[in-house]
C-alpha atoms as a PDB file:
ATOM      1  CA  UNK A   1      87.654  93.054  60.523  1.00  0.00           C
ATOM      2  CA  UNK A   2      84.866  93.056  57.858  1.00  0.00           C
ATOM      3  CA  UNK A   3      84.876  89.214  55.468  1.00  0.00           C
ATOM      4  CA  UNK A   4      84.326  89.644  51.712  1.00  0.00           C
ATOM      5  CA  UNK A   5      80.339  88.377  52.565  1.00  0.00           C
ATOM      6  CA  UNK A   6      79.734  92.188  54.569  1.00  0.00           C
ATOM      7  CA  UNK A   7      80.417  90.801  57.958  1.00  0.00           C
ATOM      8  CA  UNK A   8      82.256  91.943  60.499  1.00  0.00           C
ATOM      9  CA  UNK A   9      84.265  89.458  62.689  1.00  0.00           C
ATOM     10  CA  UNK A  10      86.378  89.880  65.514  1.00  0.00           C
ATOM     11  CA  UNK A  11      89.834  88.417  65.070  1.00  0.00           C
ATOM     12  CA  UNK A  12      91.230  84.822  66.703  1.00  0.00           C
ATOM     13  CA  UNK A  13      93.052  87.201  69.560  1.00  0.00           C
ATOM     14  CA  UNK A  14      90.214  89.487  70.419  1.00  0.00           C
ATOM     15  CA  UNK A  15      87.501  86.603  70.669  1.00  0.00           C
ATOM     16  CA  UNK A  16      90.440  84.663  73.095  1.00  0.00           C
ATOM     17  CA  UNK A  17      90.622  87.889  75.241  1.00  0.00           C
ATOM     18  CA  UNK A  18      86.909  88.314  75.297  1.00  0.00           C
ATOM     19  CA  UNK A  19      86.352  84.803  76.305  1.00  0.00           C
ATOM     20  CA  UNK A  20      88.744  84.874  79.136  1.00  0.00           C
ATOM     21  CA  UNK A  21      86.891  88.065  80.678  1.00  0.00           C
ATOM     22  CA  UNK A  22      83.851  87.017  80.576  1.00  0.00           C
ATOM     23  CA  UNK A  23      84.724  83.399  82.248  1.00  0.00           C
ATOM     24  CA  UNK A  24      86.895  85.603  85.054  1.00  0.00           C
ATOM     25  CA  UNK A  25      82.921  87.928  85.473  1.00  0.00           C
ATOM     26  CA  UNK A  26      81.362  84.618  85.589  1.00  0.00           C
ATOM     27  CA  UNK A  27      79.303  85.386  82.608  1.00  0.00           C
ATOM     28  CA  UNK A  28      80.457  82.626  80.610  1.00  0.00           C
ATOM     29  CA  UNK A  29      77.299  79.977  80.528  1.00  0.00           C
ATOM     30  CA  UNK A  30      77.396  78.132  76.834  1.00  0.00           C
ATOM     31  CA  UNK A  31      80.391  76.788  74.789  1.00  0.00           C
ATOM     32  CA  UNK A  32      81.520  78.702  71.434  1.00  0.00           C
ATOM     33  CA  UNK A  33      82.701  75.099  70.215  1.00  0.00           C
ATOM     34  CA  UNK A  34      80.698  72.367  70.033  1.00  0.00           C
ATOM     35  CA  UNK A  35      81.453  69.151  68.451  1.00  0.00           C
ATOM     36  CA  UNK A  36      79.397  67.602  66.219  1.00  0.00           C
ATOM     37  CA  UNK A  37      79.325  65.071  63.333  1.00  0.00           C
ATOM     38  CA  UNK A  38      77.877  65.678  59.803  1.00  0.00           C
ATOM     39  CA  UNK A  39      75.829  62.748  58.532  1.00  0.00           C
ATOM     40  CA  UNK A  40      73.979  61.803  55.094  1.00  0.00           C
ATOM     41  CA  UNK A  41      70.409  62.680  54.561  1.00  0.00           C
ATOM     42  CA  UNK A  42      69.097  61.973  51.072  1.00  0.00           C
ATOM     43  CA  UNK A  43      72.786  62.768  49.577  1.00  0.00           C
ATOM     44  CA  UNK A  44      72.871  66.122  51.441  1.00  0.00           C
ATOM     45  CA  UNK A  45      75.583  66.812  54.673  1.00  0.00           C
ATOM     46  CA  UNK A  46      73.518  67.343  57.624  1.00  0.00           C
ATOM     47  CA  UNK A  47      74.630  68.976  60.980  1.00  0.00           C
ATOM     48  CA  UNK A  48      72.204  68.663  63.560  1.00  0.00           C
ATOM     49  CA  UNK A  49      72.798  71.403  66.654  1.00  0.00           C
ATOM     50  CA  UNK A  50      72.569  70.213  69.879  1.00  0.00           C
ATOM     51  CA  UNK A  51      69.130  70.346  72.069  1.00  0.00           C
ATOM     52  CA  UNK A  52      70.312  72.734  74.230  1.00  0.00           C
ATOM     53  CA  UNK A  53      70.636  75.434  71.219  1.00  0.00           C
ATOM     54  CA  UNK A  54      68.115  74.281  69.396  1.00  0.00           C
ATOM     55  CA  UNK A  55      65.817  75.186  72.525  1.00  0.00           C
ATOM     56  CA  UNK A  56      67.448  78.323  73.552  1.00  0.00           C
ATOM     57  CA  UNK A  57      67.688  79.554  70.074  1.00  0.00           C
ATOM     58  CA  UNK A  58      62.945  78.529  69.613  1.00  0.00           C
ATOM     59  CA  UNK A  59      64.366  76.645  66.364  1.00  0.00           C
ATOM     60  CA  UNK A  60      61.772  75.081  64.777  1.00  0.00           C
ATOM     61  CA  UNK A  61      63.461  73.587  61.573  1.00  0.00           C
ATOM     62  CA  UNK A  62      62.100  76.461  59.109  1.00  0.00           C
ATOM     63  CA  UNK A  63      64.243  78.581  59.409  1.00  0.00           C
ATOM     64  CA  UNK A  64      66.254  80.491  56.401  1.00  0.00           C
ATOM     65  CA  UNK A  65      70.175  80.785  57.876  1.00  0.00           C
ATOM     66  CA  UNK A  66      73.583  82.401  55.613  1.00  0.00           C
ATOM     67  CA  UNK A  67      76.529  80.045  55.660  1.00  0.00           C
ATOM     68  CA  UNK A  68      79.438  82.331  55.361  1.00  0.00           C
ATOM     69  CA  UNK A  69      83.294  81.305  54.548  1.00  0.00           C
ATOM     70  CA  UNK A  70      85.620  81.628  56.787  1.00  0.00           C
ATOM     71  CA  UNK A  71      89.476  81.144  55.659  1.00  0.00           C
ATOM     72  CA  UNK A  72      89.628  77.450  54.599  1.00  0.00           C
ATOM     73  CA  UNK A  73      87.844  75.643  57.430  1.00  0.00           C
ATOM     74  CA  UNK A  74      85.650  78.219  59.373  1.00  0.00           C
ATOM     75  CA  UNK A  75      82.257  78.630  58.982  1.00  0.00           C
ATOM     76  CA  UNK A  76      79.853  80.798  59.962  1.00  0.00           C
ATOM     77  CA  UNK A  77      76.509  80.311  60.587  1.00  0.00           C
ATOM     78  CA  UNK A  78      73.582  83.154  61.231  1.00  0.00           C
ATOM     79  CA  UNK A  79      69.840  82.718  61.300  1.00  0.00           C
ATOM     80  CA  UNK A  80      68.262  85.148  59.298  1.00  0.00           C
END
Protein backbone atom coordinates (compact mmCIF):
# COMPACT_ATOMS: atom_id res chain seq x y z
CA UNK A 1 0.00 0.00 0.00
CA UNK A 2 1.68 3.34 -0.94
CA UNK A 3 0.77 6.56 2.11
CA UNK A 4 -0.02 10.00 0.65
CA UNK A 5 4.00 10.94 1.76
CA UNK A 6 5.32 8.28 -1.41
CA UNK A 7 5.85 5.39 0.88
CA UNK A 8 5.03 2.17 0.61
CA UNK A 9 3.88 0.21 3.75
CA UNK A 10 2.89 -3.16 4.27
CA UNK A 11 -0.53 -3.53 5.85
CA UNK A 12 -1.32 -4.47 9.85
CA UNK A 13 -1.99 -8.32 8.48
CA UNK A 14 1.01 -8.76 6.28
CA UNK A 15 3.59 -7.26 8.89
CA UNK A 16 1.65 -9.90 11.64
CA UNK A 17 2.28 -12.79 9.13
CA UNK A 18 5.79 -11.69 8.43
CA UNK A 19 6.61 -11.43 12.02
CA UNK A 20 5.36 -14.81 12.91
CA UNK A 21 7.68 -16.45 10.10
CA UNK A 22 10.48 -15.03 10.82
CA UNK A 23 10.19 -15.82 14.82
CA UNK A 24 9.17 -19.70 13.63
CA UNK A 25 13.08 -19.37 11.18
CA UNK A 26 14.53 -18.02 14.26
CA UNK A 27 15.42 -14.86 12.55
CA UNK A 28 13.60 -12.69 14.77
CA UNK A 29 16.49 -10.80 17.03
CA UNK A 30 15.08 -7.00 17.82
CA UNK A 31 11.54 -5.81 18.82
CA UNK A 32 9.34 -3.71 16.18
CA UNK A 33 7.75 -2.02 19.41
CA UNK A 34 9.51 -0.41 21.82
CA UNK A 35 8.20 1.65 24.55
CA UNK A 36 9.33 4.79 25.27
CA UNK A 37 8.34 8.11 26.93
CA UNK A 38 8.48 11.60 25.28
CA UNK A 39 9.90 14.26 27.59
CA UNK A 40 10.42 18.24 27.42
CA UNK A 41 13.59 19.68 26.14
CA UNK A 42 13.59 23.46 25.78
CA UNK A 43 9.62 23.33 24.93
CA UNK A 44 10.25 20.69 22.21
CA UNK A 45 8.85 16.67 22.63
CA UNK A 46 11.82 14.58 22.74
CA UNK A 47 11.98 10.73 22.16
CA UNK A 48 15.15 9.32 22.94
CA UNK A 49 15.72 5.58 21.19
CA UNK A 50 17.04 3.09 23.17
CA UNK A 51 21.03 2.26 23.34
CA UNK A 52 20.72 -0.75 21.72
CA UNK A 53 19.40 1.09 18.35
CA UNK A 54 21.11 3.91 18.76
CA UNK A 55 24.37 1.63 18.54
CA UNK A 56 23.25 -0.73 15.93
CA UNK A 57 21.83 1.97 13.84
CA UNK A 58 26.10 4.29 14.31
CA UNK A 59 23.60 7.25 15.37
CA UNK A 60 25.45 9.99 16.24
CA UNK A 61 22.72 12.71 16.96
CA UNK A 62 23.18 14.58 13.43
CA UNK A 63 21.31 12.99 11.65
CA UNK A 64 18.41 14.48 9.18
CA UNK A 65 15.25 11.74 9.62
CA UNK A 66 11.30 12.16 7.75
CA UNK A 67 8.52 11.78 10.27
CA UNK A 68 5.72 10.42 8.24
CA UNK A 69 1.81 10.12 9.33
CA UNK A 70 0.42 7.23 9.81
CA UNK A 71 -3.60 7.07 10.29
CA UNK A 72 -4.17 9.00 13.57
CA UNK A 73 -1.53 7.57 15.91
CA UNK A 74 1.24 5.85 13.77
CA UNK A 75 4.29 7.24 12.99
CA UNK A 76 6.92 6.57 10.97
CA UNK A 77 10.26 7.28 11.32
CA UNK A 78 13.27 6.91 8.52
CA UNK A 79 16.80 8.24 8.65
CA UNK A 80 17.61 9.90 5.65
Amino acid sequence: MTHRCGKWFVDERESERTIQVAKRLGIWGMPLELKRELSMNGGRIVLRPPYDLQESLGLKGNEAALLCKIGKMRVLLELL
